[in-house]
N, C-alpha and C. Protein backbone atom coordinates (compact mmCIF):
# COMPACT_ATOMS: atom_id res chain seq x y z
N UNK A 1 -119.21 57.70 20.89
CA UNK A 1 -119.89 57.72 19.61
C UNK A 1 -119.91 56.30 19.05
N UNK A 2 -120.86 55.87 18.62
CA UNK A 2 -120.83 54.21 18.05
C UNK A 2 -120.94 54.33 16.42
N UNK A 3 -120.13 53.47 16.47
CA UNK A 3 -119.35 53.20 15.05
C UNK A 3 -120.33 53.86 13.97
N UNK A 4 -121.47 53.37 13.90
CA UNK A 4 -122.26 53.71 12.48
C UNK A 4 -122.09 55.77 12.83
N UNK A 5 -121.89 56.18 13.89
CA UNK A 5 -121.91 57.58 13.92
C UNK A 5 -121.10 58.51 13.52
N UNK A 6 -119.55 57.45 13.84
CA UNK A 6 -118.43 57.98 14.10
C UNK A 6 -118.50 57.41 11.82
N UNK A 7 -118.88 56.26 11.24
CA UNK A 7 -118.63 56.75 9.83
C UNK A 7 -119.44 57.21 9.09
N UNK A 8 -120.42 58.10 9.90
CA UNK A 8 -121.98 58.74 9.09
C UNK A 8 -121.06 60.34 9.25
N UNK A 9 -120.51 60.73 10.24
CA UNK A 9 -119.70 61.75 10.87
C UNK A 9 -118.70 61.90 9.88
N UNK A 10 -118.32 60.91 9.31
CA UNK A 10 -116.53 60.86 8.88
C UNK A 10 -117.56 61.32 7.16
N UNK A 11 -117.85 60.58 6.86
CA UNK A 11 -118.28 60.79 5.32
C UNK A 11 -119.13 62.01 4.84
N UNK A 12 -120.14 62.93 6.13
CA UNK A 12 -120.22 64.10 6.13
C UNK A 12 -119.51 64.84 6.13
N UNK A 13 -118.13 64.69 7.36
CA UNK A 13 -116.97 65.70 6.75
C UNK A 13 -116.41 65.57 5.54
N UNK A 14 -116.19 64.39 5.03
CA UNK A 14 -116.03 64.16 3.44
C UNK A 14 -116.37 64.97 2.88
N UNK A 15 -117.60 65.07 2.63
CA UNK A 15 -118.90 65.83 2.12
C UNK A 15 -118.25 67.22 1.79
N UNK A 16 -118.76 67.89 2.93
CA UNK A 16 -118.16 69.35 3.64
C UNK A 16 -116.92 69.50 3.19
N UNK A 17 -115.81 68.64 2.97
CA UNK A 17 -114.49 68.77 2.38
C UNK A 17 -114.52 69.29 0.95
N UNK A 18 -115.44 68.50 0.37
CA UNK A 18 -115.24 68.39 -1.60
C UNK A 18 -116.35 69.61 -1.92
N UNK A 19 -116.66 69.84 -0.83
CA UNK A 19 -117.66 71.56 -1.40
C UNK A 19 -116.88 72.52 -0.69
N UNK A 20 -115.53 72.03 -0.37
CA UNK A 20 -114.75 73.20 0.20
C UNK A 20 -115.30 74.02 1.87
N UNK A 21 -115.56 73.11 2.57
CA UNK A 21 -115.95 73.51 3.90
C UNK A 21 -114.81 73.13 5.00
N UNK A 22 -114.01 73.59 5.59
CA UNK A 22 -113.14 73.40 6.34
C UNK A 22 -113.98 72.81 6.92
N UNK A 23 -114.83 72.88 7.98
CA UNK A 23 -115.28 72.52 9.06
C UNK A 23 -115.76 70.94 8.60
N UNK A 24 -115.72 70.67 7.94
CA UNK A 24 -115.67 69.04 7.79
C UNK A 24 -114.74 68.14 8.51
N UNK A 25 -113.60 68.54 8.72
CA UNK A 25 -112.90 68.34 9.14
C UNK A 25 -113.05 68.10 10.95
N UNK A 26 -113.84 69.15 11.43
CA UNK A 26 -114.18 69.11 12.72
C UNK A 26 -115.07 67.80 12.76
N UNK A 27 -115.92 66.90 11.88
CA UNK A 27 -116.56 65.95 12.07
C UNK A 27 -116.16 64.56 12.68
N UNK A 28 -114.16 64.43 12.36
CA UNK A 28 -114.10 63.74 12.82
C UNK A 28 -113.44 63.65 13.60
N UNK A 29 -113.41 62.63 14.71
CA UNK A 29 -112.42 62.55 15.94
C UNK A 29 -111.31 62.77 16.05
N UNK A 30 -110.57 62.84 16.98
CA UNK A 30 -108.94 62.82 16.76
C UNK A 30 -108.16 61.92 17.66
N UNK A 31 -109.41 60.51 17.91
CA UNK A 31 -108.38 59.23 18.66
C UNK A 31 -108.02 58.43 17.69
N UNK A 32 -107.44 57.02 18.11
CA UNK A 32 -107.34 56.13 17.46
C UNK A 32 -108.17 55.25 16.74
N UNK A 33 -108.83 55.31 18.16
CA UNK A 33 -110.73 54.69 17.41
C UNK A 33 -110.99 55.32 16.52
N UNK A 34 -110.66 56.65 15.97
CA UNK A 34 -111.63 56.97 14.92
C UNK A 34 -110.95 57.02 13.91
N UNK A 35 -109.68 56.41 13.73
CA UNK A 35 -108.52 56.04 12.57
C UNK A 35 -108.90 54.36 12.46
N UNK A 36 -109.30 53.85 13.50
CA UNK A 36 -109.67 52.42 13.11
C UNK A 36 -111.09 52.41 12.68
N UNK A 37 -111.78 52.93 13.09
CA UNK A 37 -113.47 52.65 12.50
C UNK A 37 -113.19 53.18 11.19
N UNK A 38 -112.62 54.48 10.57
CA UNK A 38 -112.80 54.93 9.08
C UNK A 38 -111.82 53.73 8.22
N UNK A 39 -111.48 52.84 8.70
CA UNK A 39 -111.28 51.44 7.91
C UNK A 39 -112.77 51.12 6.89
N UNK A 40 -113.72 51.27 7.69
CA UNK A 40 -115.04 51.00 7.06
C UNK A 40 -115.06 51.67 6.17
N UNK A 41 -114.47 52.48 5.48
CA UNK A 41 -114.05 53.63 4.41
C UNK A 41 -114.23 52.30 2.96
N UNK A 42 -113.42 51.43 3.93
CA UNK A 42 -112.98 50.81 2.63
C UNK A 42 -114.14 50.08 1.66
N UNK A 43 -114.94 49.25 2.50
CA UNK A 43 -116.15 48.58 1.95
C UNK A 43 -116.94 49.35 1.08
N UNK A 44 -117.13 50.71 1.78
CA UNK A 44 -118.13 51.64 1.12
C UNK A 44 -117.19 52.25 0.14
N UNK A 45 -115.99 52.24 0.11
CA UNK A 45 -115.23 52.65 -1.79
C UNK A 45 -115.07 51.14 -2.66
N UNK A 46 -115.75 50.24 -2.30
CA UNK A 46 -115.89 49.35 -3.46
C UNK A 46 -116.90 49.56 -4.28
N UNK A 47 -118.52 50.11 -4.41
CA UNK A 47 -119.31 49.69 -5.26
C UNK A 47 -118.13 51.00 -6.97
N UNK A 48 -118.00 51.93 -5.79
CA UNK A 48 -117.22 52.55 -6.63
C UNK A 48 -116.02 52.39 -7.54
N UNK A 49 -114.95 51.70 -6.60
CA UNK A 49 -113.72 50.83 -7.63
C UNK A 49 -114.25 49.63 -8.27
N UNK A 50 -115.27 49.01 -7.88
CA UNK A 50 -116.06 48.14 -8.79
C UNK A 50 -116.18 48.77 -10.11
N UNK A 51 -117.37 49.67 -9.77
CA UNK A 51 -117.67 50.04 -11.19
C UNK A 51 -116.58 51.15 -12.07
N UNK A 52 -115.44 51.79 -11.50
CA UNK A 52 -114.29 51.92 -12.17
C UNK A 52 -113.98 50.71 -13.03
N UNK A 53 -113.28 49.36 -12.45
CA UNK A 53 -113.38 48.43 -12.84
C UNK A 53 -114.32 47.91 -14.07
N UNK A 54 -115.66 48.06 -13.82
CA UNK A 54 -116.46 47.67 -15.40
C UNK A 54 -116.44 48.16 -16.25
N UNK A 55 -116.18 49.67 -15.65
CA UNK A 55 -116.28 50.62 -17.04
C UNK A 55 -114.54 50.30 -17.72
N UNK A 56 -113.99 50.35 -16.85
CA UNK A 56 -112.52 49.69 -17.64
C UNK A 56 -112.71 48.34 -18.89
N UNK A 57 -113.76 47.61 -18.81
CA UNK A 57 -114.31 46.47 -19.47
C UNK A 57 -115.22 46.49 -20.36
N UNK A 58 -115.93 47.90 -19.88
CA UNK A 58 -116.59 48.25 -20.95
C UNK A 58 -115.44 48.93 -22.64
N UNK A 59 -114.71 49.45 -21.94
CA UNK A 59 -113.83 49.94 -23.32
C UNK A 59 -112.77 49.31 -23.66
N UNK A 60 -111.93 47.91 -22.89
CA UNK A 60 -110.88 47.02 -23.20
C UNK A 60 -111.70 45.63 -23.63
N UNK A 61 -112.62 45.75 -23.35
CA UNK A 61 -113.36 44.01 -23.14
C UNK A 61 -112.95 43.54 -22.04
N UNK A 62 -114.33 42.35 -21.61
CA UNK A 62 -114.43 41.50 -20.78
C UNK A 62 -112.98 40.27 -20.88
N UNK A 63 -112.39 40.70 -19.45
CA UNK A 63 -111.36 39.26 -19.53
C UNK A 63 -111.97 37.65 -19.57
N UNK A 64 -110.96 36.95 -19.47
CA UNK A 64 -111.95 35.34 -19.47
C UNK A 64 -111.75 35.04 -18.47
N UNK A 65 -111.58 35.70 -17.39
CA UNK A 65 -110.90 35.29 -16.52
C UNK A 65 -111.59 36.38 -14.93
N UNK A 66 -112.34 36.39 -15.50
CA UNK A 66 -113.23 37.94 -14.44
C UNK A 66 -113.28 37.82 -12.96
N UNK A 67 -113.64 36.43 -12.43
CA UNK A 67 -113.29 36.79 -10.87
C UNK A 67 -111.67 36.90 -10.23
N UNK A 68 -110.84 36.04 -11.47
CA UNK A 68 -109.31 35.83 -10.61
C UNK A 68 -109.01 37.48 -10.98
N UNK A 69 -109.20 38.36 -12.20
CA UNK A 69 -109.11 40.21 -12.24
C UNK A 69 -109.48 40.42 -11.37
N UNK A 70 -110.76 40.63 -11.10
CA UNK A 70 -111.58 41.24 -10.60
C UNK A 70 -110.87 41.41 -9.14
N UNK A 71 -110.64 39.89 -8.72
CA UNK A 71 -110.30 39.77 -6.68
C UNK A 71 -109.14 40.10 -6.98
N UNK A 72 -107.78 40.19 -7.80
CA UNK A 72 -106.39 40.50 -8.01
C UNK A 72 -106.67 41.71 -8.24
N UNK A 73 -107.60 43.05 -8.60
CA UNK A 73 -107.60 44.01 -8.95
C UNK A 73 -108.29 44.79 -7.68
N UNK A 74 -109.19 43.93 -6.57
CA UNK A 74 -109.55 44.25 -5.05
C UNK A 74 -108.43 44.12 -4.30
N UNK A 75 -108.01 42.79 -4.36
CA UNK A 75 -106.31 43.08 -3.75
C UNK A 75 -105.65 43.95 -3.47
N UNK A 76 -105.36 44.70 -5.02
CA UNK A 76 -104.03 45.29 -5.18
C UNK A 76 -105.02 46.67 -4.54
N UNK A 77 -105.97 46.91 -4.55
CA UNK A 77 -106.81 48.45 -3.80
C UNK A 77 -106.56 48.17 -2.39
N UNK A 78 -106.51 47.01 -2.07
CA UNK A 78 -106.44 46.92 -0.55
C UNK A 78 -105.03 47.11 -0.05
N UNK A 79 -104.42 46.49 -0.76
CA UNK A 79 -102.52 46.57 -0.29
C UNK A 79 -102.07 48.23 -0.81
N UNK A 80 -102.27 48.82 -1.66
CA UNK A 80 -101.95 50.21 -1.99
C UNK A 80 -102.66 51.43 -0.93
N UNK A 81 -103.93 50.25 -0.35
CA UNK A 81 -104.91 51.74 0.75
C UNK A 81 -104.06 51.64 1.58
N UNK A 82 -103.19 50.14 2.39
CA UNK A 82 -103.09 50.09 3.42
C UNK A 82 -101.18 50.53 3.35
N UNK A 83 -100.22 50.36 2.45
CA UNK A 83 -99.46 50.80 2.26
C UNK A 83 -99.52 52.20 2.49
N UNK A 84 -100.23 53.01 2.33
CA UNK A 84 -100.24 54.83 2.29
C UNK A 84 -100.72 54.62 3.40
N UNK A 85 -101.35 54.02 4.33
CA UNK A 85 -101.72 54.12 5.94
C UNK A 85 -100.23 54.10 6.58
N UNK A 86 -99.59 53.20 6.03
CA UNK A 86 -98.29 52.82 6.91
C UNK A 86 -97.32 53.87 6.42
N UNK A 87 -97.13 54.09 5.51
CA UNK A 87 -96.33 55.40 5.23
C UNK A 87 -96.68 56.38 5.57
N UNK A 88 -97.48 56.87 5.38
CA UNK A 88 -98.20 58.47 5.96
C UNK A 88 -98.26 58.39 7.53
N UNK A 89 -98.09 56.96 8.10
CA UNK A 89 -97.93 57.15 9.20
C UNK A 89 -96.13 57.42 10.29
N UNK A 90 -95.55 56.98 9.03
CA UNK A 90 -93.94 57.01 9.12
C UNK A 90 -93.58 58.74 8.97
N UNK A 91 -94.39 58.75 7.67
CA UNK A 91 -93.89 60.53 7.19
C UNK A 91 -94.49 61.53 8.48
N UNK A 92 -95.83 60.78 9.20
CA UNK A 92 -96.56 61.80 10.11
C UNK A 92 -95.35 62.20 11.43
N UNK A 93 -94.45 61.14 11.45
CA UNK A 93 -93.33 61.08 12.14
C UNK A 93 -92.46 61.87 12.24
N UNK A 94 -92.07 62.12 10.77
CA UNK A 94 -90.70 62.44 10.29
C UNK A 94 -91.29 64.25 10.41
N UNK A 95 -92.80 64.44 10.34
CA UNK A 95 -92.96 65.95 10.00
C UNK A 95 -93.39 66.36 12.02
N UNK A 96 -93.75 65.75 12.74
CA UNK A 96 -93.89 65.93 13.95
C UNK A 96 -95.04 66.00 13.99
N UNK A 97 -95.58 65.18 13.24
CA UNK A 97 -97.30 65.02 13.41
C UNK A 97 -98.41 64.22 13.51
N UNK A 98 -97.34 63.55 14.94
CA UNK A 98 -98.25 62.29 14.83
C UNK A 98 -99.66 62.45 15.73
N UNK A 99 -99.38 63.58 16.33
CA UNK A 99 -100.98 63.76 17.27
C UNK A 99 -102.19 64.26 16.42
N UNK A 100 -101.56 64.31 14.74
CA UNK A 100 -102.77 65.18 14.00
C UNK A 100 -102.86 63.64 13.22
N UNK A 101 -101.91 62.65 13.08
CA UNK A 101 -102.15 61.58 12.38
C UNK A 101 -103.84 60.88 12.14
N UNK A 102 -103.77 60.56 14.06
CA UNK A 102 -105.19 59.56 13.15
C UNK A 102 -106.53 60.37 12.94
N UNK A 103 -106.90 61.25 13.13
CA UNK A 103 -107.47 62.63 12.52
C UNK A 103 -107.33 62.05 11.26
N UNK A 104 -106.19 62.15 10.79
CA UNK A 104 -105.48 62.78 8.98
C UNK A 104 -106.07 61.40 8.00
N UNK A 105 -106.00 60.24 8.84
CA UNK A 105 -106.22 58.82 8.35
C UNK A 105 -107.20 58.96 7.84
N UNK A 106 -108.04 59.36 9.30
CA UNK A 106 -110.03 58.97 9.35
C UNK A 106 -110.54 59.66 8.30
N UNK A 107 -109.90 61.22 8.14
CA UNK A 107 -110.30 61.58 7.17
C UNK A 107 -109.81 61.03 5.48
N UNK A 108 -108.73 60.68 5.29
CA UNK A 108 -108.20 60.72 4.14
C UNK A 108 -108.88 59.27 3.52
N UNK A 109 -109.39 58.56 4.75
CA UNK A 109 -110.36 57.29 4.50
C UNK A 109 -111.47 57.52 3.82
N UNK A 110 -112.27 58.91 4.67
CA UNK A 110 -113.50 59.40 4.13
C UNK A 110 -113.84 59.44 2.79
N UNK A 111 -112.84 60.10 2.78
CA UNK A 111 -112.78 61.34 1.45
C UNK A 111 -111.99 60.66 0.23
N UNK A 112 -111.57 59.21 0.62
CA UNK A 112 -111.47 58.40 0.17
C UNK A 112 -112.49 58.04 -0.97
N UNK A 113 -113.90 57.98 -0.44
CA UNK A 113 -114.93 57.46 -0.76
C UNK A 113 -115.56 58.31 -1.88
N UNK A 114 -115.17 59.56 -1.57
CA UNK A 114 -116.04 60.99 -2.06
C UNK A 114 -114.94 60.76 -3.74
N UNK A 115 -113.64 60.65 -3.26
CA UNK A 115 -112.57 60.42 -4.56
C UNK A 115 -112.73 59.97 -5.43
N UNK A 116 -112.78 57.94 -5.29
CA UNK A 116 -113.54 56.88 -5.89
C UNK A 116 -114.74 57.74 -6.58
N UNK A 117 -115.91 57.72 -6.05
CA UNK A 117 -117.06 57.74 -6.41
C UNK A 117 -117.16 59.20 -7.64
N UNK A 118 -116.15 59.81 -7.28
CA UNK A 118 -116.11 61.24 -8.36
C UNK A 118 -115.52 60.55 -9.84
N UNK A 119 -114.23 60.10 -9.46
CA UNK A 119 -113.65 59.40 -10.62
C UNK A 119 -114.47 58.33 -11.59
N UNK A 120 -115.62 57.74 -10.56
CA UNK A 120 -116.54 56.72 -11.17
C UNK A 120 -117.48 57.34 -12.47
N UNK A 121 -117.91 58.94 -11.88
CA UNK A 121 -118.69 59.80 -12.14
C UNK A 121 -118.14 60.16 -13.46
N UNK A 122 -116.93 60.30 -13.71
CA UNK A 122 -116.52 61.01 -14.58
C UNK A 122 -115.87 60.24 -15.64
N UNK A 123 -116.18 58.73 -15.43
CA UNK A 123 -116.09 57.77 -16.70
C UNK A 123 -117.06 57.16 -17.06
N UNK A 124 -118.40 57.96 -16.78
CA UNK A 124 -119.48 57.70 -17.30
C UNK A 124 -120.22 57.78 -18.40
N UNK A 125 -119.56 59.01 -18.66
CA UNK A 125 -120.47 60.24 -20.63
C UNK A 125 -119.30 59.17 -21.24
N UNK A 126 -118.57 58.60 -21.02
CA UNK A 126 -117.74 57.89 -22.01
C UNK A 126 -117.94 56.97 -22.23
N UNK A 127 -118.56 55.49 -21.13
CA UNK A 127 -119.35 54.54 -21.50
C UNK A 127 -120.13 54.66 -21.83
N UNK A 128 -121.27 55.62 -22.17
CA UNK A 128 -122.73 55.44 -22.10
C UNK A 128 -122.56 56.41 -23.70
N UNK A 129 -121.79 56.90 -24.18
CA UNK A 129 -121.21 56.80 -25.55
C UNK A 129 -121.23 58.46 -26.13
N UNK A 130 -121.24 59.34 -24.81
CA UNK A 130 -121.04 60.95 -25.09
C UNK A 130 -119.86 61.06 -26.32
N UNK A 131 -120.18 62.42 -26.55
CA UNK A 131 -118.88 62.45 -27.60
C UNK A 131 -117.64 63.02 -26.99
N UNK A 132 -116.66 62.55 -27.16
CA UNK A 132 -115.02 62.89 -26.67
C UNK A 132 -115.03 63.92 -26.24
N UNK A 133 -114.91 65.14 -26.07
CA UNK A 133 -114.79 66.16 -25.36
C UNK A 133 -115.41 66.44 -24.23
N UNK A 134 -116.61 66.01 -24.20
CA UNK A 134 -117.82 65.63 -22.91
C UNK A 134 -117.25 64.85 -22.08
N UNK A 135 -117.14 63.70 -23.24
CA UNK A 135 -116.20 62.61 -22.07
C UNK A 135 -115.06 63.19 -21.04
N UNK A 136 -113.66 63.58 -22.04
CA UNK A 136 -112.64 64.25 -21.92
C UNK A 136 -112.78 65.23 -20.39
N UNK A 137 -113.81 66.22 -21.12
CA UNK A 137 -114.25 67.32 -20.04
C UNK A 137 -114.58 66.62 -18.62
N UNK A 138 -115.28 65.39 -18.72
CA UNK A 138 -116.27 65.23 -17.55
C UNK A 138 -115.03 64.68 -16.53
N UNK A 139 -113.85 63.78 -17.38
CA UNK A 139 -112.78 62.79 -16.48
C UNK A 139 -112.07 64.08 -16.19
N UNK A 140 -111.46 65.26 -16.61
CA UNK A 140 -110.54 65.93 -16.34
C UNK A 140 -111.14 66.73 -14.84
N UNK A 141 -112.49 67.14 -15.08
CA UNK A 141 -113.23 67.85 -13.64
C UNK A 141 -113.03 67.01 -12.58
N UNK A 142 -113.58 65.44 -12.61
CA UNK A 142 -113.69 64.71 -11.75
C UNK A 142 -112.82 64.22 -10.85
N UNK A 143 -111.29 64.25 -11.72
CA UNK A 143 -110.29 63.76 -11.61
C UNK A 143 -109.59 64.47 -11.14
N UNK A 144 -109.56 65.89 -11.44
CA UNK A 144 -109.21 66.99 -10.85
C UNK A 144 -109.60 67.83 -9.60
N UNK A 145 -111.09 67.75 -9.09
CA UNK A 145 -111.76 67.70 -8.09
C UNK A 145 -111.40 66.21 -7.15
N UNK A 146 -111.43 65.34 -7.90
CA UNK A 146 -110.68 64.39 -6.47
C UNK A 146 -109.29 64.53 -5.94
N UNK A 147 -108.48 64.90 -6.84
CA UNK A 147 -107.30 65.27 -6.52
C UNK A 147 -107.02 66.52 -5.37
N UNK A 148 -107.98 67.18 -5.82
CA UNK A 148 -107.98 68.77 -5.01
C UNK A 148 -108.56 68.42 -3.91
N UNK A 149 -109.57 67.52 -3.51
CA UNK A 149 -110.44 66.98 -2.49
C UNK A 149 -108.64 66.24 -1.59
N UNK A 150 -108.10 65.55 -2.08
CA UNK A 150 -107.67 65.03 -1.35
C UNK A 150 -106.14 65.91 -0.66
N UNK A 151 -105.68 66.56 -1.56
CA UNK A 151 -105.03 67.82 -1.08
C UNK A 151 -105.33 68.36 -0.37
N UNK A 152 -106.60 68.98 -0.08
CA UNK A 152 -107.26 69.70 0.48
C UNK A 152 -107.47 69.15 2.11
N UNK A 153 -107.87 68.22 1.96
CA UNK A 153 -107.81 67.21 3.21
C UNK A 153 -106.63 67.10 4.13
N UNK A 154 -105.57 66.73 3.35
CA UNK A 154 -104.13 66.49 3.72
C UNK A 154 -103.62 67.75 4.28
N UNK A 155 -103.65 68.71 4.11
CA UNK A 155 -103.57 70.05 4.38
C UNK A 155 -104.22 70.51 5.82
N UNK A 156 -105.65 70.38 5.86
CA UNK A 156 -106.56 70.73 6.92
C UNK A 156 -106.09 69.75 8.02
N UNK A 157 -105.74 68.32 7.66
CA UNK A 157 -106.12 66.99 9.08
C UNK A 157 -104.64 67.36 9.31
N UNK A 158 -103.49 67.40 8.76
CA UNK A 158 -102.58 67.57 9.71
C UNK A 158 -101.89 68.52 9.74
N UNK A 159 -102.41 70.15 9.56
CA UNK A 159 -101.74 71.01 9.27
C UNK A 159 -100.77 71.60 9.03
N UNK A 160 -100.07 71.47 7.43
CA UNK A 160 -99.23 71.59 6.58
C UNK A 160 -99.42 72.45 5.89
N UNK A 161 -98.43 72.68 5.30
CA UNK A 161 -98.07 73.60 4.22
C UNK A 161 -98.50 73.22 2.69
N UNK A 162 -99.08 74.06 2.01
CA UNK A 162 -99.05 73.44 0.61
C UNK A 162 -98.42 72.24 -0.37
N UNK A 163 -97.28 73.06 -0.38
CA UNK A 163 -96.26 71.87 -0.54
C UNK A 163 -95.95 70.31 -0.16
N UNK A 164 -96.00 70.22 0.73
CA UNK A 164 -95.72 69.36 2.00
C UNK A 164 -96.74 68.19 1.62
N UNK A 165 -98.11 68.89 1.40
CA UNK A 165 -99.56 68.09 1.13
C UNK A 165 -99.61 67.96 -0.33
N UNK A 166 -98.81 68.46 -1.26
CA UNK A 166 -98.57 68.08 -2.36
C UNK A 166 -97.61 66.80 -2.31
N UNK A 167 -96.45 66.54 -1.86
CA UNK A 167 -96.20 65.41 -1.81
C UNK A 167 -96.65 64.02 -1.14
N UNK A 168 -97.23 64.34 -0.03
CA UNK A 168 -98.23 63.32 -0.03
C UNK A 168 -99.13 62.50 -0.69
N UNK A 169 -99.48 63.70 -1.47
CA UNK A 169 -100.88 63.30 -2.77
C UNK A 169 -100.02 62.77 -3.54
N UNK A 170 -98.59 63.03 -3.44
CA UNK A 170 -98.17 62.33 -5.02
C UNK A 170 -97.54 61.12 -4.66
N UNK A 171 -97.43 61.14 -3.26
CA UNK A 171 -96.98 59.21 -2.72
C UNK A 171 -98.22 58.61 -2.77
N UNK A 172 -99.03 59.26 -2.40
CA UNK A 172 -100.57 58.46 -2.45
C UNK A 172 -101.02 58.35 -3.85
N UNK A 173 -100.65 58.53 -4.70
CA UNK A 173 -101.04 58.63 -6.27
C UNK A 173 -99.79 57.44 -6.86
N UNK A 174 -99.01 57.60 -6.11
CA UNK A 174 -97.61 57.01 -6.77
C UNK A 174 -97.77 55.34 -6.37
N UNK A 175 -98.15 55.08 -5.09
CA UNK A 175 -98.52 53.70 -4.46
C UNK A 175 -99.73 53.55 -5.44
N UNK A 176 -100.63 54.18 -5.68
CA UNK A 176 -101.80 53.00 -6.16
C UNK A 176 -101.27 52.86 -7.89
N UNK A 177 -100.59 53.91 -8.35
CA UNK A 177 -99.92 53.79 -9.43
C UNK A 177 -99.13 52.51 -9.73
N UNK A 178 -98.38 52.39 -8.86
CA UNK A 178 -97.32 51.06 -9.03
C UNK A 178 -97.93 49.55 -8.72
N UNK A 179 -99.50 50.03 -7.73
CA UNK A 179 -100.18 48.80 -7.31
C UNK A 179 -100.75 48.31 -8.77
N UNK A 180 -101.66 49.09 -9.17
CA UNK A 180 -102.21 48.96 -10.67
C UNK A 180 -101.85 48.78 -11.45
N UNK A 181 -100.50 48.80 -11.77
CA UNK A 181 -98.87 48.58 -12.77
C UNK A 181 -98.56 47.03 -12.55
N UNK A 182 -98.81 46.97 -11.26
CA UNK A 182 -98.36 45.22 -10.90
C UNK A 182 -99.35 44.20 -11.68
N UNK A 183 -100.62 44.76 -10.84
CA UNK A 183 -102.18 44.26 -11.55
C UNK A 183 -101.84 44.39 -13.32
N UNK A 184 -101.67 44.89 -14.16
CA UNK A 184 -101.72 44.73 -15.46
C UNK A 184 -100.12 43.89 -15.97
N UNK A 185 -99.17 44.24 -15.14
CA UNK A 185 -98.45 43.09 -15.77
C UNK A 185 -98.15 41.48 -15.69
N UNK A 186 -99.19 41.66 -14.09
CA UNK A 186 -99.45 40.11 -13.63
C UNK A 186 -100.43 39.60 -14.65
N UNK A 187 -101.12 40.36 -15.44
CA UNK A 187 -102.03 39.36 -16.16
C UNK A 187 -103.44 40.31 -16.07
């Protein structure tokens, strides 16, 4: 399968994931190659953490300082994606699951994208100047549907238990947490 297939493949199972289709999951491979190509995950979740990012500027103000944020705030997305690669690949260890691992990656890369781009979605009625509850309503769905998207994922790619894929989501929530914590007290 050549690359543009193997991440046209990966972001359809995405797809199929966040409308609740198991079989999304069947889209993507289960070698290594297809834990290294859904790297490309990453490029295609920037226009999205970008515009997370503006809309963050839209309601704090513009820093004076916008490209050294901006690339310190791409940074810290890149070291927090790739930190939960390396851990989830330690924990895939510790649970006996490393033959479902790069499966679990390719996807959690995907759906990566589907995450971003929901959360983007749902800080929108709030910039564009809806009234609070709209707003409120729209971040809690979005935010809550990415969350469940990515549970959901974690669950199917390396087959686990509820639980199990609940703590994952909350190391993977907890790393970009502390990455973004760094980013605001560095400046």
């Amino acid at each position: 399968m050549s690359l543009i297939s193997a991440v046209s493949a990966g972001v359809h199972g995405a797809l199929l994931l966040a409308l609740g289709k198991p079989e999304g999951v069947q889209l993507v491979d289960t070698d290594r190659t297809a834990a290294i190509r859904s790297f490309w995950a990453i490029p295609l979740c920037l226009p999205a953490v970008v515009c997370l990012k503006l809309l963050d500027w839209v309601a704090t103000g513009i820093p004076t300082h916008v490209p050294l944020v901006l690339g310190r705030y791409l940074l810290l997305f890149l070291v927090s994606w790739l930190l939960f690669v390396w851990f989830s690949h330690h924990i895939a260890s510790v649970l006996n699951k490393q033959a479902q691992w790069p499966r679990f990656i390719a996807i959690w890369s995907y759906c990566s994208i589907i995450e971003n781009t929901l959360v983007a979605i749902g800080e929108l009625p709030g910039a564009l100047g809806a009234p609070s509850i709209l707003d409120q309503a729209a971040q809690l769905v979005t935010f809550g549907w990415a969350l469940w998207l990515e549970w959901y994922a974690i669950r199917l790619a390396l087959q686990i238990g509820a639980l199990t894929a609940v703590i994952l989501l909350a190391v993977d929530f907890s790393i970009g947490f502390i990455m973004m914590s760094i980013g605001v007290l560095s400046g």
